[in-house]
C-alpha atoms as a PDB file:
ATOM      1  CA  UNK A   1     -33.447 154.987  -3.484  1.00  0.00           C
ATOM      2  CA  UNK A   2     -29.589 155.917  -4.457  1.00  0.00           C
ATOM      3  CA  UNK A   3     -29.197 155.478  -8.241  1.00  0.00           C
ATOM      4  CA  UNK A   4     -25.821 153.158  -8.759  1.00  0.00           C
ATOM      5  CA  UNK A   5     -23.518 154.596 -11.208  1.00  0.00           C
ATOM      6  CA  UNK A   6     -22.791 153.111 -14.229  1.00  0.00           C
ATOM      7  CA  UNK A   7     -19.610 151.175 -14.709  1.00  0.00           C
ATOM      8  CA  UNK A   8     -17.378 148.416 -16.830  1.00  0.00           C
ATOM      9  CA  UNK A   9     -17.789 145.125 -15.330  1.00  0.00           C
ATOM     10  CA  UNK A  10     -17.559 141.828 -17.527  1.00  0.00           C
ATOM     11  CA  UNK A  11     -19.692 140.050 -14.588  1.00  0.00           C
ATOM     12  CA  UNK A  12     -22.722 142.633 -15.377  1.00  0.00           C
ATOM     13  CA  UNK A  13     -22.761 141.002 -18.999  1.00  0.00           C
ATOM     14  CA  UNK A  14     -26.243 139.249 -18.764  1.00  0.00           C
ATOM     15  CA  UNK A  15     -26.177 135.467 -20.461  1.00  0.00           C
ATOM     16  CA  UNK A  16     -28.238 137.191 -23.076  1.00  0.00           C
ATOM     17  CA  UNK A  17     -25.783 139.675 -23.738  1.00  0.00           C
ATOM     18  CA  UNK A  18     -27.552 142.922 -22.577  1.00  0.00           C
ATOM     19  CA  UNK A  19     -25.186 144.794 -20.523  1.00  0.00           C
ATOM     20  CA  UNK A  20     -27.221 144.676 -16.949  1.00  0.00           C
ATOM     21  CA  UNK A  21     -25.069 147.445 -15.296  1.00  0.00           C
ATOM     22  CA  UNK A  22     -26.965 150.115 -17.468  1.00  0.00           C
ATOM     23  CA  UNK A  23     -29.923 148.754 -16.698  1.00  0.00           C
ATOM     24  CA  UNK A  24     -32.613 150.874 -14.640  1.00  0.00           C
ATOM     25  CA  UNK A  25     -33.290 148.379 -12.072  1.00  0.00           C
ATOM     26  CA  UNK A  26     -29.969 147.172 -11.817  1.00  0.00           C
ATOM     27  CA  UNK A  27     -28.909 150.621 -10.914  1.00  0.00           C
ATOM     28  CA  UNK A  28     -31.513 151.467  -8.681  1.00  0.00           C
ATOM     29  CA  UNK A  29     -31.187 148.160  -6.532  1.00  0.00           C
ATOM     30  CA  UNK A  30     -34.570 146.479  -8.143  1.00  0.00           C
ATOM     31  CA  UNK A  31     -32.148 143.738  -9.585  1.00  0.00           C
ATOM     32  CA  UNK A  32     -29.058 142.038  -9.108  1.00  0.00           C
ATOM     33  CA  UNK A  33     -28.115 141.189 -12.474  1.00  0.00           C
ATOM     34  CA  UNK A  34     -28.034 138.317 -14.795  1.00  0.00           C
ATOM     35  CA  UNK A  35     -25.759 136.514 -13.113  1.00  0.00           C
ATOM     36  CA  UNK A  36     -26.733 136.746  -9.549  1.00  0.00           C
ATOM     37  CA  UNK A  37     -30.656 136.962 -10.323  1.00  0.00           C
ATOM     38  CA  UNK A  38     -31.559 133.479  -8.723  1.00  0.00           C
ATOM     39  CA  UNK A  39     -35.162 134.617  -9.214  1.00  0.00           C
ATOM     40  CA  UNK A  40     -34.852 134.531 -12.796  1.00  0.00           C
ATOM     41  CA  UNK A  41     -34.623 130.222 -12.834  1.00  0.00           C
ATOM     42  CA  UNK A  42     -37.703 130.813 -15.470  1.00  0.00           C
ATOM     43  CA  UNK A  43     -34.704 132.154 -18.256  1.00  0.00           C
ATOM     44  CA  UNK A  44     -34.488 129.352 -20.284  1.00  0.00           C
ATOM     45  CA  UNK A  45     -30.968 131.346 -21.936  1.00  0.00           C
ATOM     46  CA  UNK A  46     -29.508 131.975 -17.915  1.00  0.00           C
ATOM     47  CA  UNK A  47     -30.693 128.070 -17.516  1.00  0.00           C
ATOM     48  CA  UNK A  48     -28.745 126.943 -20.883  1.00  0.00           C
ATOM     49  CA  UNK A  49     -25.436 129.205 -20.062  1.00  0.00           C
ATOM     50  CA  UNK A  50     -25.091 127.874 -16.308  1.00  0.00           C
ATOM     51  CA  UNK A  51     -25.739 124.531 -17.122  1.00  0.00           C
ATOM     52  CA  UNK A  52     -23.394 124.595 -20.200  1.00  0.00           C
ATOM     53  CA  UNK A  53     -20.638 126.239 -18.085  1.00  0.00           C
ATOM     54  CA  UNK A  54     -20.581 129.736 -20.233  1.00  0.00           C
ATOM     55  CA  UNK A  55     -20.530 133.229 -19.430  1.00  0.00           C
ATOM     56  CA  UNK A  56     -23.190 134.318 -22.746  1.00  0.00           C
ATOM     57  CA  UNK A  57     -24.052 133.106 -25.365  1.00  0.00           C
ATOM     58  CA  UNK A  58     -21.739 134.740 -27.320  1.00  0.00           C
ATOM     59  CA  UNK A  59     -19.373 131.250 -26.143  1.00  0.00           C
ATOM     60  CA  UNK A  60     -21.892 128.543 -27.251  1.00  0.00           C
ATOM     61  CA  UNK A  61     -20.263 126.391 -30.080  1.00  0.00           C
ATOM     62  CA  UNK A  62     -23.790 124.673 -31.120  1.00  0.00           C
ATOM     63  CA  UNK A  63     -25.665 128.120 -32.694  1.00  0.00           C
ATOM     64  CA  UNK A  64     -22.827 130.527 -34.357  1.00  0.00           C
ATOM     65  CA  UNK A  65     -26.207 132.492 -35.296  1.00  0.00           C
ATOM     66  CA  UNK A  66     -28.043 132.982 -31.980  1.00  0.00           C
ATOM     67  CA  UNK A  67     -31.726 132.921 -33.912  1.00  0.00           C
ATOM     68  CA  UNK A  68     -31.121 129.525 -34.321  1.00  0.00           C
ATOM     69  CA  UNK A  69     -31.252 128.269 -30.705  1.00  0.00           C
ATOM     70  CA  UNK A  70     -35.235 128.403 -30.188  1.00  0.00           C
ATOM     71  CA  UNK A  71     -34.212 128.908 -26.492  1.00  0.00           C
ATOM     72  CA  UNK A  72     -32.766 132.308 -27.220  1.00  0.00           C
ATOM     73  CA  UNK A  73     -35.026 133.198 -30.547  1.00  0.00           C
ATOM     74  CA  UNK A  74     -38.396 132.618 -29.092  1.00  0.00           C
ATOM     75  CA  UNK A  75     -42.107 134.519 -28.954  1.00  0.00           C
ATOM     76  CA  UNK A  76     -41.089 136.332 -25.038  1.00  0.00           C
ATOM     77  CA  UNK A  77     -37.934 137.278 -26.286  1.00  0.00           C
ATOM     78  CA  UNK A  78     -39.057 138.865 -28.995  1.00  0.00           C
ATOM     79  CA  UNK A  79     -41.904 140.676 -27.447  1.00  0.00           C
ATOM     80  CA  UNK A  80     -38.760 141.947 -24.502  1.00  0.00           C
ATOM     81  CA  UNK A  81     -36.791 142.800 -27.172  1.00  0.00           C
ATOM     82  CA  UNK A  82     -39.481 144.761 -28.827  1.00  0.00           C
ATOM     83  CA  UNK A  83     -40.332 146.669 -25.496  1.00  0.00           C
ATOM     84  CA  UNK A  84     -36.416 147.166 -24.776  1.00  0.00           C
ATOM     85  CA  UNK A  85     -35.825 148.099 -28.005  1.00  0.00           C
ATOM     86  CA  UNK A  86     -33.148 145.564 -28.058  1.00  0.00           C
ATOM     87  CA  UNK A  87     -30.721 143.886 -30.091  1.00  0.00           C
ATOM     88  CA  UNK A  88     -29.460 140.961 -28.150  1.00  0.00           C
ATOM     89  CA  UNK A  89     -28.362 138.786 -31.609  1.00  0.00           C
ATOM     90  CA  UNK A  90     -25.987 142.227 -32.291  1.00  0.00           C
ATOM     91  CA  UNK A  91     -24.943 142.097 -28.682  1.00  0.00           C
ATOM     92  CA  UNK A  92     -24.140 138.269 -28.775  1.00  0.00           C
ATOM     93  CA  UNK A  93     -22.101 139.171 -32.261  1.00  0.00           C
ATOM     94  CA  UNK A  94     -20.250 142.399 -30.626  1.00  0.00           C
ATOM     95  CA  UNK A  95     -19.555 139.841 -27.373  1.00  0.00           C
ATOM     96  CA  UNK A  96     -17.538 137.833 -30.408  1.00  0.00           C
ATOM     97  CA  UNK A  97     -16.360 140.247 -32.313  1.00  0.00           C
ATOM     98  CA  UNK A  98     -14.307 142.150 -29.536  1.00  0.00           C
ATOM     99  CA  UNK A  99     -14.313 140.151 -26.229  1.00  0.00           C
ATOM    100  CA  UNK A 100     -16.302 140.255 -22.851  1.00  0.00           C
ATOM    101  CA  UNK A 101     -14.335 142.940 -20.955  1.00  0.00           C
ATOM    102  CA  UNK A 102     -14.119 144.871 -24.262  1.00  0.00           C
ATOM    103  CA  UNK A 103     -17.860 145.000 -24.738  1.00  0.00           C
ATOM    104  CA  UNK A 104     -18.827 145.888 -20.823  1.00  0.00           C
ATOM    105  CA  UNK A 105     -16.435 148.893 -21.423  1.00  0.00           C
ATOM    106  CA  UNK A 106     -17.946 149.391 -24.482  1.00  0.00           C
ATOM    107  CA  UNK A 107     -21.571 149.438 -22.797  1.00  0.00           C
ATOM    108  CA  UNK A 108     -20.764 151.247 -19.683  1.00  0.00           C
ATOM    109  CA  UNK A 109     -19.033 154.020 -21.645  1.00  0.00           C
ATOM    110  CA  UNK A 110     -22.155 154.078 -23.761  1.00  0.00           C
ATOM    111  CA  UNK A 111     -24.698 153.812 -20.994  1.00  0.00           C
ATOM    112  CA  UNK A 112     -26.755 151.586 -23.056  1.00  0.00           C
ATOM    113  CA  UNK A 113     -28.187 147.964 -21.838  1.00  0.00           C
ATOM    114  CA  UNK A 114     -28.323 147.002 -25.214  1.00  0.00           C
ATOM    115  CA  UNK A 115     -26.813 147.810 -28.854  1.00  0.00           C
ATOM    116  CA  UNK A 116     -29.459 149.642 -31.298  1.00  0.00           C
ATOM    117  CA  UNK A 117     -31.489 147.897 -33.804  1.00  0.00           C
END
């Protein structure tokens, strides 16, 4: 299987706001991404961003804290964020703090799925 290379893309944001284009299975094929995952109907976040008509969460105007929405803050994603070592709330807050395109740069450039706890 031919590893994809790593590069900026706003549309390989996931809802969630890990960056999916540094994601292993993302770059080995395994996955299409957040956005074009139609598998992935059991994501109650992907679910709440489509139906809401927003790229991430980083857009929602009801939670400015993500930890508040229990569809974002709940027991699976903290176990996947515990696994991932991830830091989607930090993610969501870098989404707001510099922009969409900004932060896939940002990730791509830093070959990281997700910002550091």
């Amino acid at each position: 299987m031919v590893k994809k290379a790593i590069v900026a893309d706003k549309g390989l944001v996931a809802r969630c706001g890990l960056y999916c284009g540094a994601c292993r299975s993302y770059l080995f094929g395994r996955c299409p991404g957040c956005a074009k995952n139609e598998k992935a109907a059991w994501c109650k976040i992907r679910s709440c961003c489509i139906s809401g008509n927003i790229a991430t969460c980083a857009e929602c105007v009801e939670f400015k804290n993500p930890l508040d929405c229990k569809k974002y803050n709940n027991a699976i994603s903290k176990v996947i964020g515990f696994i991932l070592r991830s830091n989607r709330s930090k993610c969501i807050a870098r989404i707001r703090e510099i922009g969409l395109e900004a932060y896939a740069i940002e990730m791509a450039a830093s070959g990281r799925q997700s910002l550091p706890r």
